[in-house]
PDB file of N, CA and C in Angstrom:
ATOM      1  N   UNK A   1      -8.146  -0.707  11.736  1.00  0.00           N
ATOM      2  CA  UNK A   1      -8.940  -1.910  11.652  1.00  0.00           C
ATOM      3  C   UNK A   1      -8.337  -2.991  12.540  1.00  0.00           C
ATOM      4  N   UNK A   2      -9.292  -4.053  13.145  1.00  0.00           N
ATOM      5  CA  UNK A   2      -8.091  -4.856  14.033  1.00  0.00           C
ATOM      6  C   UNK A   2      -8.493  -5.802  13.376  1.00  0.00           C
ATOM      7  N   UNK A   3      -7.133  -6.887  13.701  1.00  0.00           N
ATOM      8  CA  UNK A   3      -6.612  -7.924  13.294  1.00  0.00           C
ATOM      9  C   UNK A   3      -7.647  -8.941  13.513  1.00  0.00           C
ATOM     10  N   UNK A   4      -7.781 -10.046  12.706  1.00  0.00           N
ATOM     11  CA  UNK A   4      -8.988 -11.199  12.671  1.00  0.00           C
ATOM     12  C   UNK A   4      -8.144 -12.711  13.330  1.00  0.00           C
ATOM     13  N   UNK A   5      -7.231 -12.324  13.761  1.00  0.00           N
ATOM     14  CA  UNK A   5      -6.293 -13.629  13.809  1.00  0.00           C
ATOM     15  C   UNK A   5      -4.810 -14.061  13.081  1.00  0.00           C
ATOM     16  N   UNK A   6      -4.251 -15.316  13.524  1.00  0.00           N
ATOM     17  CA  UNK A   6      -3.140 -15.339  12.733  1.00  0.00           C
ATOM     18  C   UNK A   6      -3.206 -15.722  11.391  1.00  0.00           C
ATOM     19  N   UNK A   7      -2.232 -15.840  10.629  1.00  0.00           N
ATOM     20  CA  UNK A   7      -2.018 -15.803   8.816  1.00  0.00           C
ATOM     21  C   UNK A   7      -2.059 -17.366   8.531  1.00  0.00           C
ATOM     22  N   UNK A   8      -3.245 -18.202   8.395  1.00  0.00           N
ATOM     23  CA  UNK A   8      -3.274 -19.600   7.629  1.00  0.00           C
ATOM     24  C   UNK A   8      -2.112 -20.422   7.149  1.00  0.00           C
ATOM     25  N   UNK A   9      -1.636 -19.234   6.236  1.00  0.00           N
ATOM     26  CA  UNK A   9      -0.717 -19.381   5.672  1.00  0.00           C
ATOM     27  C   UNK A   9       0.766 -19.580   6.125  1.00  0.00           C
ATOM     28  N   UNK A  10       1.327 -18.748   7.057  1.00  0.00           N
ATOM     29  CA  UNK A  10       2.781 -17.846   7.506  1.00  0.00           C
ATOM     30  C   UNK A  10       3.160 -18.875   8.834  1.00  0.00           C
ATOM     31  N   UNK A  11       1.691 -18.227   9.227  1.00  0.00           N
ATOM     32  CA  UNK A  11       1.454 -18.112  10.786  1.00  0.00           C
ATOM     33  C   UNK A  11       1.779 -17.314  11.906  1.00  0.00           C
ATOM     34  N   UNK A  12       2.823 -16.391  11.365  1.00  0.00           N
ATOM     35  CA  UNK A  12       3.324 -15.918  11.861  1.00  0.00           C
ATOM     36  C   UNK A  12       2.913 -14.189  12.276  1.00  0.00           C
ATOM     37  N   UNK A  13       2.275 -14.004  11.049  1.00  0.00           N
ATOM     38  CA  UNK A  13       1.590 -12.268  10.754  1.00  0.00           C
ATOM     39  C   UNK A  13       0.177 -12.781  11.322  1.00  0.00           C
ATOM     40  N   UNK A  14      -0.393 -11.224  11.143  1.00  0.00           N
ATOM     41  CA  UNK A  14      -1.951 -11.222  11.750  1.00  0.00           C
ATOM     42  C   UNK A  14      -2.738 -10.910  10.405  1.00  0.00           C
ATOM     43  N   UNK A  15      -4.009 -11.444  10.324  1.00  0.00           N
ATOM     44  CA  UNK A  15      -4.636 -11.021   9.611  1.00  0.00           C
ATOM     45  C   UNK A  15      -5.868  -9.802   9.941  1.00  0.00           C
ATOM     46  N   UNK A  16      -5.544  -8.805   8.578  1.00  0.00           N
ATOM     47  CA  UNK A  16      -6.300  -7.509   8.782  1.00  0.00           C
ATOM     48  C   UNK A  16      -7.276  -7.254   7.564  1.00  0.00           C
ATOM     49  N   UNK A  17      -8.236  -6.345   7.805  1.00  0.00           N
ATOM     50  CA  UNK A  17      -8.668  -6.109   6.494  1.00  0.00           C
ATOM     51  C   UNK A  17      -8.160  -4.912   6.367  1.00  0.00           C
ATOM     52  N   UNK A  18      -8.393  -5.121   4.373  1.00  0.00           N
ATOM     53  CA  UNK A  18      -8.002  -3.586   3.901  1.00  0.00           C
ATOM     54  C   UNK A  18      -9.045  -3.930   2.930  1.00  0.00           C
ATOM     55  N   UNK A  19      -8.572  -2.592   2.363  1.00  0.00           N
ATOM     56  CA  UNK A  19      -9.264  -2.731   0.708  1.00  0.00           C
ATOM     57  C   UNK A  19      -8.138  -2.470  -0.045  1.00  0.00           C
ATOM     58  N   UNK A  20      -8.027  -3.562  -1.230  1.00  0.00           N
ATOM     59  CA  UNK A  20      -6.987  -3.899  -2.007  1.00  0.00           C
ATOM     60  C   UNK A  20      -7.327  -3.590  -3.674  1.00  0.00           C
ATOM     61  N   UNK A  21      -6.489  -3.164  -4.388  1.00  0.00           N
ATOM     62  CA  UNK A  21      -6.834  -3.106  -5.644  1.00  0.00           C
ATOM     63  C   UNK A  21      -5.715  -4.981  -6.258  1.00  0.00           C
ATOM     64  N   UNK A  22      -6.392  -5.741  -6.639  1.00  0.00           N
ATOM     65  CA  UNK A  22      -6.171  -7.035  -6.769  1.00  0.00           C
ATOM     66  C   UNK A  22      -6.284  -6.607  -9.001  1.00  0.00           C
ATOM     67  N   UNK A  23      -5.215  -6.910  -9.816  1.00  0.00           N
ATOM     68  CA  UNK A  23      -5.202  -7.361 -10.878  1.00  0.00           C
ATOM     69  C   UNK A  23      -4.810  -8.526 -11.538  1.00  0.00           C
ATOM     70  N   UNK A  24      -6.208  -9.160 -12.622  1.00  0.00           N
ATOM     71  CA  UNK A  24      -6.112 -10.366 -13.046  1.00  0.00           C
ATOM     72  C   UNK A  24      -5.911  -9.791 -14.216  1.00  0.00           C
ATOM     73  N   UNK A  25      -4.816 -11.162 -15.061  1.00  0.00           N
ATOM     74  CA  UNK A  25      -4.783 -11.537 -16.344  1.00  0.00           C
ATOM     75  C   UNK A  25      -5.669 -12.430 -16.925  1.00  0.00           C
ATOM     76  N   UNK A  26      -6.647 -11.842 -17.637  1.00  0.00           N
ATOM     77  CA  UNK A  26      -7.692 -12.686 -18.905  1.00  0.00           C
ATOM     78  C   UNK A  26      -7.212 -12.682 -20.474  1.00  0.00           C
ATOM     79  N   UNK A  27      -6.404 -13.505 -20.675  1.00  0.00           N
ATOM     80  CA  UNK A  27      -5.634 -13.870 -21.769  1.00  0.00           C
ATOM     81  C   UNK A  27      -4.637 -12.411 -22.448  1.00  0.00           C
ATOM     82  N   UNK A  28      -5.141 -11.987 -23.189  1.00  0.00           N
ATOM     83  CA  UNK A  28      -3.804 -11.221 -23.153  1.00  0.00           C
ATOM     84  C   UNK A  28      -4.386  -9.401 -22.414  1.00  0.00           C
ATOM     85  N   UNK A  29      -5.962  -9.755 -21.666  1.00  0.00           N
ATOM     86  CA  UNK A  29      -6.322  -8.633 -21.093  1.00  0.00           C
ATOM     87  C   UNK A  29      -5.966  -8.647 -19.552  1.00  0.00           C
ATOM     88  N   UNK A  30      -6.125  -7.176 -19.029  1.00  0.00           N
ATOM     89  CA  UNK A  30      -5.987  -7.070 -17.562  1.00  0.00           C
ATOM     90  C   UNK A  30      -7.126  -6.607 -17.085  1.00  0.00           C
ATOM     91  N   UNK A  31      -7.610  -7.022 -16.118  1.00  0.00           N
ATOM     92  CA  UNK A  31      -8.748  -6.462 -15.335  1.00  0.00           C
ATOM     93  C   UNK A  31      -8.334  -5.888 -13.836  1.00  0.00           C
ATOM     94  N   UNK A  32      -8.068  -4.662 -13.268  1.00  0.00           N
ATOM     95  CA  UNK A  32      -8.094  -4.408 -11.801  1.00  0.00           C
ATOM     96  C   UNK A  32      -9.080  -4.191 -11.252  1.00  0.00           C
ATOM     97  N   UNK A  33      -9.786  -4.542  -9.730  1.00  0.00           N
ATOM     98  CA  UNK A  33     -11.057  -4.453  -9.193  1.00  0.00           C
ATOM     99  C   UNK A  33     -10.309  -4.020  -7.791  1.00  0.00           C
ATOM    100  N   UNK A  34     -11.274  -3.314  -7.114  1.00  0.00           N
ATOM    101  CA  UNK A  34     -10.913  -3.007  -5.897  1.00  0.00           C
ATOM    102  C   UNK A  34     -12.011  -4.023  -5.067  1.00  0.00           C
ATOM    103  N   UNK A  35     -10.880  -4.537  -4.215  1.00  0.00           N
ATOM    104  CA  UNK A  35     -12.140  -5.582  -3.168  1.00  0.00           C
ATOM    105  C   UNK A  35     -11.644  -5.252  -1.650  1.00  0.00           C
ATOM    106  N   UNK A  36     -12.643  -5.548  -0.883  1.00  0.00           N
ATOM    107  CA  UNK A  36     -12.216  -5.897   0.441  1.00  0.00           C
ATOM    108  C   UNK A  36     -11.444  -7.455   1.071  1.00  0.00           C
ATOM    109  N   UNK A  37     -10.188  -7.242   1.577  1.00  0.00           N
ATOM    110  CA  UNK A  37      -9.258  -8.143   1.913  1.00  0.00           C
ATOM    111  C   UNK A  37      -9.089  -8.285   3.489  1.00  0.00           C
ATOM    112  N   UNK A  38      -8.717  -9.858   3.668  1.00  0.00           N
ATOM    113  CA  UNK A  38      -7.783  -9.712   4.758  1.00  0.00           C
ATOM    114  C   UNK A  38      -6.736 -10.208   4.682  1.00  0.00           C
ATOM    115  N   UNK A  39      -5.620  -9.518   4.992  1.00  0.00           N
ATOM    116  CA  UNK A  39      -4.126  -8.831   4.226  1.00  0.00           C
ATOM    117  C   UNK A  39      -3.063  -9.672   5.553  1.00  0.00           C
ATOM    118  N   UNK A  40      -2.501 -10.898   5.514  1.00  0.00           N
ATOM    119  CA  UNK A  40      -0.750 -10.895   6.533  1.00  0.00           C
ATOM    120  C   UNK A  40      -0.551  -9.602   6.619  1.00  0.00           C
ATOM    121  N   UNK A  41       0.010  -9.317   7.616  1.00  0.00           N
ATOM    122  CA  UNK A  41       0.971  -8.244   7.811  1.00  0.00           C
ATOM    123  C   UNK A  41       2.464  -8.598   7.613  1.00  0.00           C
ATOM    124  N   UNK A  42       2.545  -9.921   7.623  1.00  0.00           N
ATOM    125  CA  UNK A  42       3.845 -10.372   7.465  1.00  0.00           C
ATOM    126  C   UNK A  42       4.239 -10.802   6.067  1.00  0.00           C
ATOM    127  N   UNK A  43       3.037 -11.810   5.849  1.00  0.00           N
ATOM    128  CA  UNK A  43       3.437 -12.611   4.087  1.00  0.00           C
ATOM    129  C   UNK A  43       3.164 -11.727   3.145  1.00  0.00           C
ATOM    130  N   UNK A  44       1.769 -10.905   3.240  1.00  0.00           N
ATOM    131  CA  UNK A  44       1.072 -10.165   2.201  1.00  0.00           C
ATOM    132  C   UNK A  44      -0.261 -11.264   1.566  1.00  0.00           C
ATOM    133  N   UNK A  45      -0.050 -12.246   2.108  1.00  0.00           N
ATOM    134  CA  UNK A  45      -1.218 -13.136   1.962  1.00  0.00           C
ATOM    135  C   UNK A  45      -2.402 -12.460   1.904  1.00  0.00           C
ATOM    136  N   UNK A  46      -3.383 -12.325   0.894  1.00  0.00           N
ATOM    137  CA  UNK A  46      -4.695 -11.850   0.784  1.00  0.00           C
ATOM    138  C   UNK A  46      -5.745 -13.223   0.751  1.00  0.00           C
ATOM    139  N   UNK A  47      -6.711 -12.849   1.816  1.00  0.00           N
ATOM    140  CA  UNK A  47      -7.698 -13.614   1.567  1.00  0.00           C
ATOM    141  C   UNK A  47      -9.525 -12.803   1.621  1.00  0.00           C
ATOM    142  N   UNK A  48     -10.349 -13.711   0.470  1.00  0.00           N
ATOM    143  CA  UNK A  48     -11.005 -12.585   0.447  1.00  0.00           C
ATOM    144  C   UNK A  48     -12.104 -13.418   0.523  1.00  0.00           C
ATOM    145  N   UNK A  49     -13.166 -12.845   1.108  1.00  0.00           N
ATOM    146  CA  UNK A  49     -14.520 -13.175   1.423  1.00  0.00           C
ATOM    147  C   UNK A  49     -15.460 -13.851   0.259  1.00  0.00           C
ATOM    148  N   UNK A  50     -16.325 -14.236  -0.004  1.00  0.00           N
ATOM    149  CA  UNK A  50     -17.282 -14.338  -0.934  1.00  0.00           C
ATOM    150  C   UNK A  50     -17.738 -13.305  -1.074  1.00  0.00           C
ATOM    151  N   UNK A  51     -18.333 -11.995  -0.621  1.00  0.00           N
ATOM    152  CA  UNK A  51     -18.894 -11.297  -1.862  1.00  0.00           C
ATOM    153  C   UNK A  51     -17.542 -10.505  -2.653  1.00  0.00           C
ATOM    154  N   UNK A  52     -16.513 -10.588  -1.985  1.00  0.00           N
ATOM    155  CA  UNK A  52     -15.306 -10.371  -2.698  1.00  0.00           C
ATOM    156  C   UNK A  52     -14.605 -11.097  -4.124  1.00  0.00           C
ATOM    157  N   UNK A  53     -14.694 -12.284  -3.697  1.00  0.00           N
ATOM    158  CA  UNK A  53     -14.764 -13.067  -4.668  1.00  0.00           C
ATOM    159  C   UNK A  53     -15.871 -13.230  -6.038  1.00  0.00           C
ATOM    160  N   UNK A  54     -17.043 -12.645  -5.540  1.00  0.00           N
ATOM    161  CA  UNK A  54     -18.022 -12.692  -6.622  1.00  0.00           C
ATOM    162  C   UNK A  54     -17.972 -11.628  -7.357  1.00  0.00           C
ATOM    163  N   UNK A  55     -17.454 -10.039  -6.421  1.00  0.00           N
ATOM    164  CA  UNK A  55     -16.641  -9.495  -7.308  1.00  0.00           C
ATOM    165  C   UNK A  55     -15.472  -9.471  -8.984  1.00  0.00           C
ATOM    166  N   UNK A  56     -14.715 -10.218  -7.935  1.00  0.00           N
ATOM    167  CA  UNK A  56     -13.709 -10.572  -8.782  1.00  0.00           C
ATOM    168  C   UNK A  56     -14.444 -11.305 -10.239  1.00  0.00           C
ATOM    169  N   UNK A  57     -14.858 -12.589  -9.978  1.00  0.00           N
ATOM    170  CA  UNK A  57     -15.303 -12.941 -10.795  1.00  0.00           C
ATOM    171  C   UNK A  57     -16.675 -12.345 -11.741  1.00  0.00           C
ATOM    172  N   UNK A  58     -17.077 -11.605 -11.522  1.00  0.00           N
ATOM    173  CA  UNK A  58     -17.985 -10.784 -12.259  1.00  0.00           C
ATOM    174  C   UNK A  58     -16.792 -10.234 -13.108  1.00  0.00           C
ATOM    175  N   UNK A  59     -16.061  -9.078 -12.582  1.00  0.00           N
ATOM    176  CA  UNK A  59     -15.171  -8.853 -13.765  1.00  0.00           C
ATOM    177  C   UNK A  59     -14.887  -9.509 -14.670  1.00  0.00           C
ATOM    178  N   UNK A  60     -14.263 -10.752 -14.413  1.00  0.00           N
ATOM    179  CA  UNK A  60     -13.344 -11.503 -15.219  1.00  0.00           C
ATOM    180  C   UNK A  60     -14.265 -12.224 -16.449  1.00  0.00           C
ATOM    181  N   UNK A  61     -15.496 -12.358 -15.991  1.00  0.00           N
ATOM    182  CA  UNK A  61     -16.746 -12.877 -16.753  1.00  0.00           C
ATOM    183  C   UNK A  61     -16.914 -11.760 -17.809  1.00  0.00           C
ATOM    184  N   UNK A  62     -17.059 -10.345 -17.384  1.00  0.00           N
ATOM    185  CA  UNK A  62     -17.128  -9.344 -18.336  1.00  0.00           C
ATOM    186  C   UNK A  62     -16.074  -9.197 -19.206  1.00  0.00           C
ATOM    187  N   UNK A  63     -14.713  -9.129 -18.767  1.00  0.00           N
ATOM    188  CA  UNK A  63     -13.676  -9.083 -19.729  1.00  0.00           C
ATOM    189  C   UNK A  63     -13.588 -10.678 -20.867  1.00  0.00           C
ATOM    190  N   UNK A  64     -13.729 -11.624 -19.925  1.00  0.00           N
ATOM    191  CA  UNK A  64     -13.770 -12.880 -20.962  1.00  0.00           C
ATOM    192  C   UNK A  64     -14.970 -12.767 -22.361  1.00  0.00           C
ATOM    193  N   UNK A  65     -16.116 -12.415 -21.900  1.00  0.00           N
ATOM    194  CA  UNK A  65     -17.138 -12.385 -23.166  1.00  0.00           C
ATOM    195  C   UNK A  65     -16.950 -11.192 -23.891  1.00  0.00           C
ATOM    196  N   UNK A  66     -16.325  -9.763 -23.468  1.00  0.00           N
ATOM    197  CA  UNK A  66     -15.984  -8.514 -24.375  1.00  0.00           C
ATOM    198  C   UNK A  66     -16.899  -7.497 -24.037  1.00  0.00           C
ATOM    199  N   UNK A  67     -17.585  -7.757 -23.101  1.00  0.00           N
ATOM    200  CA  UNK A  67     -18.503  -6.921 -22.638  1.00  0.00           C
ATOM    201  C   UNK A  67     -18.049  -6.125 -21.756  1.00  0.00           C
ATOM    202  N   UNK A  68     -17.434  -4.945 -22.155  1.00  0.00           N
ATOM    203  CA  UNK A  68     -16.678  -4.156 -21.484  1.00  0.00           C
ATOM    204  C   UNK A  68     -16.966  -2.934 -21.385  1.00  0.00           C
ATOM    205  N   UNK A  69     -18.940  -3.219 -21.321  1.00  0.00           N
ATOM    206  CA  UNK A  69     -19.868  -1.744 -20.711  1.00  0.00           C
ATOM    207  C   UNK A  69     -19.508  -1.147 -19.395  1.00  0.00           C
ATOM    208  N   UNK A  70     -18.921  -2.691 -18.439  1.00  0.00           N
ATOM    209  CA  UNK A  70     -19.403  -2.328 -16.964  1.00  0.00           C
ATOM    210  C   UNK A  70     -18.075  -1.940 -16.481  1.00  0.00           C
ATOM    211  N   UNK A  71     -16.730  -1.806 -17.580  1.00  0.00           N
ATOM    212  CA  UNK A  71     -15.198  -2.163 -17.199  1.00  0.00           C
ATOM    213  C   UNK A  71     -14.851  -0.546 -17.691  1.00  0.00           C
ATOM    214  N   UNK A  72     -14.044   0.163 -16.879  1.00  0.00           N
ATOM    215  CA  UNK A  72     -13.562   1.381 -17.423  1.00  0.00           C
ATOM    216  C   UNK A  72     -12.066   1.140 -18.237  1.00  0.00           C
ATOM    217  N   UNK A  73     -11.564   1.545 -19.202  1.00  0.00           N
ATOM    218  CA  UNK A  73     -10.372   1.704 -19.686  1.00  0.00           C
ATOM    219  C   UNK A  73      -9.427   2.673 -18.788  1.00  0.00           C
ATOM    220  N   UNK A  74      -8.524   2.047 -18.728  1.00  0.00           N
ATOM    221  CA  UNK A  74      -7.919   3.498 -17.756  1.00  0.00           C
ATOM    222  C   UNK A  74      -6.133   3.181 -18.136  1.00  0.00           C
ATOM    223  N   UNK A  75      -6.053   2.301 -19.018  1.00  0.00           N
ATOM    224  CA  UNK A  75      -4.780   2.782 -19.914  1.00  0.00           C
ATOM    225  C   UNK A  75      -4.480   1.561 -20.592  1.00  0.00           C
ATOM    226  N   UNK A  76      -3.272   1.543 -21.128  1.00  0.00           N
ATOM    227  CA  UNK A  76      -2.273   0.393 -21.819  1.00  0.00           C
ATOM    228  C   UNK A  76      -1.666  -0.293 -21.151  1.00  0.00           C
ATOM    229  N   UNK A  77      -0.953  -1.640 -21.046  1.00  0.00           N
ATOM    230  CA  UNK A  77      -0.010  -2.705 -20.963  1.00  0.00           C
ATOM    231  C   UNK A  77       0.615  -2.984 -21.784  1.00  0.00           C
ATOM    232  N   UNK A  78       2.195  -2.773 -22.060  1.00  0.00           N
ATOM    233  CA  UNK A  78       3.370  -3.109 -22.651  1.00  0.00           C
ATOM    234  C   UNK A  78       3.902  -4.142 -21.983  1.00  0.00           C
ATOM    235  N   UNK A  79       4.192  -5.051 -23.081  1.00  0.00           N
ATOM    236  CA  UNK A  79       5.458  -5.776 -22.770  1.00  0.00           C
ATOM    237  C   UNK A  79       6.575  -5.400 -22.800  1.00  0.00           C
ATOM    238  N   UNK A  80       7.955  -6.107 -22.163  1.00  0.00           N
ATOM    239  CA  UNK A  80       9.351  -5.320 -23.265  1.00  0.00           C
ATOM    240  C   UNK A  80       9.907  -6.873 -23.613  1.00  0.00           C
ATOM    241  N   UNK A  81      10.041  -6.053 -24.665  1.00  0.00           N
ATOM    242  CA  UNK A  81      11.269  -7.401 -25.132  1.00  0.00           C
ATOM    243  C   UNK A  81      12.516  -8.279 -24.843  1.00  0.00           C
TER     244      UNK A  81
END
């Protein structure tokens, strides 16, 4: 994939896309979504598009109300003490 420019952020890395698996914390739940990114090569800075973002937030909307038709389970989260 080629690079879109330098890192906003760094400045120093290039920015690329990937596709990223990105996980949020919704209170004591986790949600992972896979989105399309563009990734530093240097910082790790992710920045993500709007329909990426509407992604994201669709999840987080589903996990916040409990509606967790559209969300697969795919394991546990431990803390340690």
């Amino acid at each position: 994939m080629q690079p879109k420019g330098s890192c906003p952020r760094c400045g120093i890395g290039m920015l690329a896309p990937e596709v990223v698996e990105e996980t949020l914390i919704v209170g004591p739940n986790a949600v992972q979504v896979t989105v399309e990114a563009d990734v530093c090569s240097y910082c790790g800075e992710r920045w993500f598009a709007p329909p990426a973002i509407a992604t994201i937030d669709v999840a987080i909307q589903h996990l916040r109300t409990g509606d967790l038709s559209h969300l697969n389970h795919i394991g546990e989260v431990y803390k340690a003490s």
